[in-house]
Protein backbone atom coordinates (compact mmCIF):
# COMPACT_ATOMS: atom_id res chain seq x y z
CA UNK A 1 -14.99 4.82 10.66
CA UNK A 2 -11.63 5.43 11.57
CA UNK A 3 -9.07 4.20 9.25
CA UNK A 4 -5.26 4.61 10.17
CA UNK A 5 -3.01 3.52 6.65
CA UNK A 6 0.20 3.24 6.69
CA UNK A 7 2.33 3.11 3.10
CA UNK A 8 5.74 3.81 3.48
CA UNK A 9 6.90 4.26 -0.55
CA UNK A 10 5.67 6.46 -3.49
CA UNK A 11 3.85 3.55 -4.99
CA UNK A 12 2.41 2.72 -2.21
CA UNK A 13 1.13 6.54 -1.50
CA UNK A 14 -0.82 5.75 -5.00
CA UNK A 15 -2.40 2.54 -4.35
CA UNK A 16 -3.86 4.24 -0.73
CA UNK A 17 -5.15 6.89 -2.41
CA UNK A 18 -6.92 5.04 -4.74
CA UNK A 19 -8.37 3.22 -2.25
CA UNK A 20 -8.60 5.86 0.09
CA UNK A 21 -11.03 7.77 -2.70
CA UNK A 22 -13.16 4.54 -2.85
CA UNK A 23 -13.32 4.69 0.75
CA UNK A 24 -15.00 7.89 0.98
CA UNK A 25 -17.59 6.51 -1.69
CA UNK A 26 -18.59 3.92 0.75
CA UNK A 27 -18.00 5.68 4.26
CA UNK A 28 -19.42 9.67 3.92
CA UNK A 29 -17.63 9.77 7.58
CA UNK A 30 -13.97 8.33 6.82
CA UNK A 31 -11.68 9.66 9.34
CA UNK A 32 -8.22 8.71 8.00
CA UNK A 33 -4.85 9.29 10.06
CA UNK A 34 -1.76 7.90 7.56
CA UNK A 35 1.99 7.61 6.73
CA UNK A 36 1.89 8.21 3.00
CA UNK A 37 2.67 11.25 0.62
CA UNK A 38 0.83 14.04 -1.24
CA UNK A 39 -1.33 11.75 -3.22
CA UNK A 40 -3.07 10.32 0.10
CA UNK A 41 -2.56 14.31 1.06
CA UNK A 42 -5.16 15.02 -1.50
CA UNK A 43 -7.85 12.97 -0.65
CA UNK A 44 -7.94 14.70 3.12
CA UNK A 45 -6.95 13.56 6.53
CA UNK A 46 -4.04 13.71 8.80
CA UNK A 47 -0.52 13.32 7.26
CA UNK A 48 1.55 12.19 10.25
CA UNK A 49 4.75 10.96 8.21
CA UNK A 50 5.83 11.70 5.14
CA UNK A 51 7.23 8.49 3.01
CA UNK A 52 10.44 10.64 1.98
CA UNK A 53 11.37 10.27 5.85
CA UNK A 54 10.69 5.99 5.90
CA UNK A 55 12.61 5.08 2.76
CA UNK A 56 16.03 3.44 3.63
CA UNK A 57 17.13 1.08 0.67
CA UNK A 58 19.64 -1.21 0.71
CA UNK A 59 21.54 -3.13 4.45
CA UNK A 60 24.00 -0.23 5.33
CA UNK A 61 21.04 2.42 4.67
CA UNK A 62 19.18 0.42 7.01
CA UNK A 63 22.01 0.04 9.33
CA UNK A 64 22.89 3.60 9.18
CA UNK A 65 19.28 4.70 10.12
CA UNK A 66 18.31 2.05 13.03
CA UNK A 67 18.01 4.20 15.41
CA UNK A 68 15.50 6.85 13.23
CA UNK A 69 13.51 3.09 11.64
CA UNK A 70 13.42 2.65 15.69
CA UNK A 71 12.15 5.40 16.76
CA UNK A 72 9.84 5.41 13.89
CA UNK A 73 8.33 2.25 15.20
CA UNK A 74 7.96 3.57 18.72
CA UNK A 75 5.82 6.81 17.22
CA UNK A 76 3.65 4.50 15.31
CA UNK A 77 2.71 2.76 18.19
CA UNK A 78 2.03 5.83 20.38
CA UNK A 79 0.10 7.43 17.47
CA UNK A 80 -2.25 4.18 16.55
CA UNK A 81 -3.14 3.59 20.54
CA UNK A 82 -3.74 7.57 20.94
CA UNK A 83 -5.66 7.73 17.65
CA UNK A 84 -7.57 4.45 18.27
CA UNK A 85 -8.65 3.44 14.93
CA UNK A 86 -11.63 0.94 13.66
CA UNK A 87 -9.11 -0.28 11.61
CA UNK A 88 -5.32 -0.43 10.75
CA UNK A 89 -4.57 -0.84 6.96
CA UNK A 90 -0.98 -1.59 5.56
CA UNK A 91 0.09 -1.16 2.48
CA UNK A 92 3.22 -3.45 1.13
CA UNK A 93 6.12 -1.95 3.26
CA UNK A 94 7.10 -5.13 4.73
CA UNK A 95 9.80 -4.52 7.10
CA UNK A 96 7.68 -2.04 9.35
CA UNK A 97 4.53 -2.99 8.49
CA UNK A 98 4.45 -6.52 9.77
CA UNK A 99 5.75 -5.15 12.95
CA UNK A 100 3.10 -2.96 13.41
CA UNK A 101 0.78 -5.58 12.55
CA UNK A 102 2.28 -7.38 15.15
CA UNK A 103 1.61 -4.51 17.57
CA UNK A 104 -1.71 -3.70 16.08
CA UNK A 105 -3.21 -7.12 16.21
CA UNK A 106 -2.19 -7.74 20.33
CA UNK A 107 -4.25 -4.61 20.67
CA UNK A 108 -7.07 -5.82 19.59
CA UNK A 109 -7.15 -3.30 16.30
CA UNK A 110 -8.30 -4.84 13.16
CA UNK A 111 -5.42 -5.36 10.78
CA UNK A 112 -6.00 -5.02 7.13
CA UNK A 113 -3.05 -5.60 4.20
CA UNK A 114 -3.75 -4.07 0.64
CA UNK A 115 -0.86 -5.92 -1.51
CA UNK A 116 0.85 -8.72 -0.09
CA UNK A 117 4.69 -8.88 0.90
CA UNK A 118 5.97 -10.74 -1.81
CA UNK A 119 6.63 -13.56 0.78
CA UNK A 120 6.07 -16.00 -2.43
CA UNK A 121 9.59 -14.78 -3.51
CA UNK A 122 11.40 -14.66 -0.57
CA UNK A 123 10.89 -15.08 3.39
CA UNK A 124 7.76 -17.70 3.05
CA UNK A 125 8.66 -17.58 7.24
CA UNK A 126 6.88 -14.33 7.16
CA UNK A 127 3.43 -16.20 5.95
CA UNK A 128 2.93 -17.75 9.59
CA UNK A 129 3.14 -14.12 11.26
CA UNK A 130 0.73 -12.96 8.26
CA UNK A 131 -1.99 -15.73 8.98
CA UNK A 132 -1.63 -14.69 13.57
CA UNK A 133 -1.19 -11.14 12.98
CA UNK A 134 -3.51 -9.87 9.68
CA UNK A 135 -7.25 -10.41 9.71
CA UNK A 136 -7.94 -9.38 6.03
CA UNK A 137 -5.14 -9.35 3.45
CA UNK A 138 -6.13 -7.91 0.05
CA UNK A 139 -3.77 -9.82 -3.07
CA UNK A 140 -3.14 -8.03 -6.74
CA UNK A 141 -1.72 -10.45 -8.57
CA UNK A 142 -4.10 -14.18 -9.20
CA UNK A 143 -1.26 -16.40 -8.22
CA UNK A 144 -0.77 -14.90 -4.58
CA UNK A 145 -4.54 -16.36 -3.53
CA UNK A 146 -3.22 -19.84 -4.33
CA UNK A 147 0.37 -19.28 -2.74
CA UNK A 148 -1.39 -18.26 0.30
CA UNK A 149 -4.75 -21.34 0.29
CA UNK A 150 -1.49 -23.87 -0.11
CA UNK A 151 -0.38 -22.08 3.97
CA UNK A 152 -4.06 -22.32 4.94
CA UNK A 153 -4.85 -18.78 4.41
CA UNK A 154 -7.83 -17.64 2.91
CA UNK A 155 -7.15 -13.71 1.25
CA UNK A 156 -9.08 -11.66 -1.38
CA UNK A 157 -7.60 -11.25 -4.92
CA UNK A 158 -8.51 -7.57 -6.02
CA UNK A 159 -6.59 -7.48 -9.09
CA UNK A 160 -3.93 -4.72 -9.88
CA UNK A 161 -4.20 -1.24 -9.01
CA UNK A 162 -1.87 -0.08 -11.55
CA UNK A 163 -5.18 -0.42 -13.66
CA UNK A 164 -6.81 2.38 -11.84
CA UNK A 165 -3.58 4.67 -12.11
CA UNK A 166 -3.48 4.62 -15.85
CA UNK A 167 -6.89 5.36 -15.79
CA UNK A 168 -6.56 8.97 -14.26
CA UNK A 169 -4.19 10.05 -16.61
CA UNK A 170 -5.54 12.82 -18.70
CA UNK A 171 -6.41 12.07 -22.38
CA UNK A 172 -4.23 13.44 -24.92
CA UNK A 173 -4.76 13.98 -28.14
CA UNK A 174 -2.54 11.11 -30.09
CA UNK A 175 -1.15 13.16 -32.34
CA UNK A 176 0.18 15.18 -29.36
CA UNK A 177 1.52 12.60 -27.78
CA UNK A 178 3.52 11.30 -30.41
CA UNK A 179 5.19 14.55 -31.29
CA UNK A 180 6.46 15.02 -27.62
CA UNK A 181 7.73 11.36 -27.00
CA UNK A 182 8.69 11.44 -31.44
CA UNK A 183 6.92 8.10 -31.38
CA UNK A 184 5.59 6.46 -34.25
CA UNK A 185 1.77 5.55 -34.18
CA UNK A 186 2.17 1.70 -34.23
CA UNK A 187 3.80 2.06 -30.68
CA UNK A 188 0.90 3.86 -29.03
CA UNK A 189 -1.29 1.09 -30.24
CA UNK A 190 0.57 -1.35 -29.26
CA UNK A 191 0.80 0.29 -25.45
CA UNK A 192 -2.98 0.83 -25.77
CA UNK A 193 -3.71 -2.16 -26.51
CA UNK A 194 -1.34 -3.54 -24.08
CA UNK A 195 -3.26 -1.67 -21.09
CA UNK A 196 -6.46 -2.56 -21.81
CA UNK A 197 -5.91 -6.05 -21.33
C-alpha cells in the first residue's frame, strides 16, 4: 500500500515512526511519502517536508508566516493527488491537518487520524468536520472514545504511544544512571515504577 503521513511536530515525527515500523510488520510493500523528521527518515521512504519548516507557534508567528503555511497547503495538495496514496494518515497537527483532510476526503482518499485534536479542550466545532472529513480516527487517551460516542462518532482507543518510546530507550546499568543524573536510588524506582503502569 501506499501510505502518505503527514506529522508536522517532533512528537509527532515519533509517534509515525512508531507506527510507521509496525506498518512494515504488517505490509512487506509499504510505500510511504511523509512530512515528518529524521525519526520517520529512518524507517525509509520519501521525506518531502521537514517538520522544522511547518512549526509556527504562537498568532503573530502564524501571521508572520501565512503566506509560507499557504503555500504549504497548496504543495500538499499537489503532492497527495500526484502521489495518489491508498491512504492519507494525519498525525495531531490540527491546523493543517484538518484542512488536508478536508481536501483529502473530497478526493476520494481514505483519511486516517493517529491522535485526536484535542477538540475535547477547545474548538468541539472542529468534531463535526472530524466525523464528514476522517474515516478512521485512532484516540490515545480512554476518555477521548467517550467524548467522541457522546457526537455520534465511533473511533478506536489505542492507548498511548509514549509507552512504546520509553521502551526503545537503551538499558542502563542503574548504578550508571544515577551517577550521571546524581540521583538517589528511591527516585529511579519510583520513575520505574511509574512507567510501567
Amino acid at each position: 500500500m501506499k501510505y502518505y503521513i503527514i506529522a508536522g511536530e517532533a512528537s509527532g515525527d515519533l509517534h509515525a515512526s512508531n507506527l510507521m515500523k509496525e506498518l512494515k510488520k504488517l505490509d512487506d510493500k509499504a510505500d510511504f511519502r511523509f512530512w515528518g523528521g529524521d525519526l520517520m527518515q529512518k524507517q525509509g521512504g520519501e521525506l518531502v517536508k521537514h517538520y522544522r519548516d511547518l512549526a509556527f507557534m504562537g498568532f503573530a508567528e502564524v501571521i508572520a508566516n501565512l503566506r509560507t503555511i499557504l503555500k504549504n497547503l497548496s504543495f500538499c495538495k499537489k503532492d497527495i493527488v500526484a502521489y495518489q496514496p491508498d491512504v492519507l494518515i494525519l498525525v495531531d497537527y490540527p491546523g493543517f491537518n484538518l484542512k488536508i483532510a478536508k481536501f483529502a476526503h473530497e478526493l476520494g482518499v481514505k483519511v486516517f487520524y493517529y491522535i485526536s485534536p484535542q477538540v475535547w479542550a477547545w474548538k468541539k466545532s472542529r468534531v463535526k468536520a472530524i466525523r464528514r472529513d476522517v474515516d478512521r480516527m485512532f484516540v490515545i487517551l480512554p476518555f477521548e472514545k467517550d467524548f467522541y460516542q457522546k457526537h455520534n462518532y465511533q473511533v478506536d482507543f489505542v492507548g498511548h504511544p509514549l509507552l512504546d518510546a520509553i521502551e526503545t530507550f537503551e538499558n542502563i546499568e542503574d548504578s550508571d544512571f544515577y551517577k550521571k543524573n546524581n540521583l538517589f536510588e528511591i527516585n529511579f524506582i519510583i520513575f520505574r515504577t511509574f512507567i510501567q503502569l
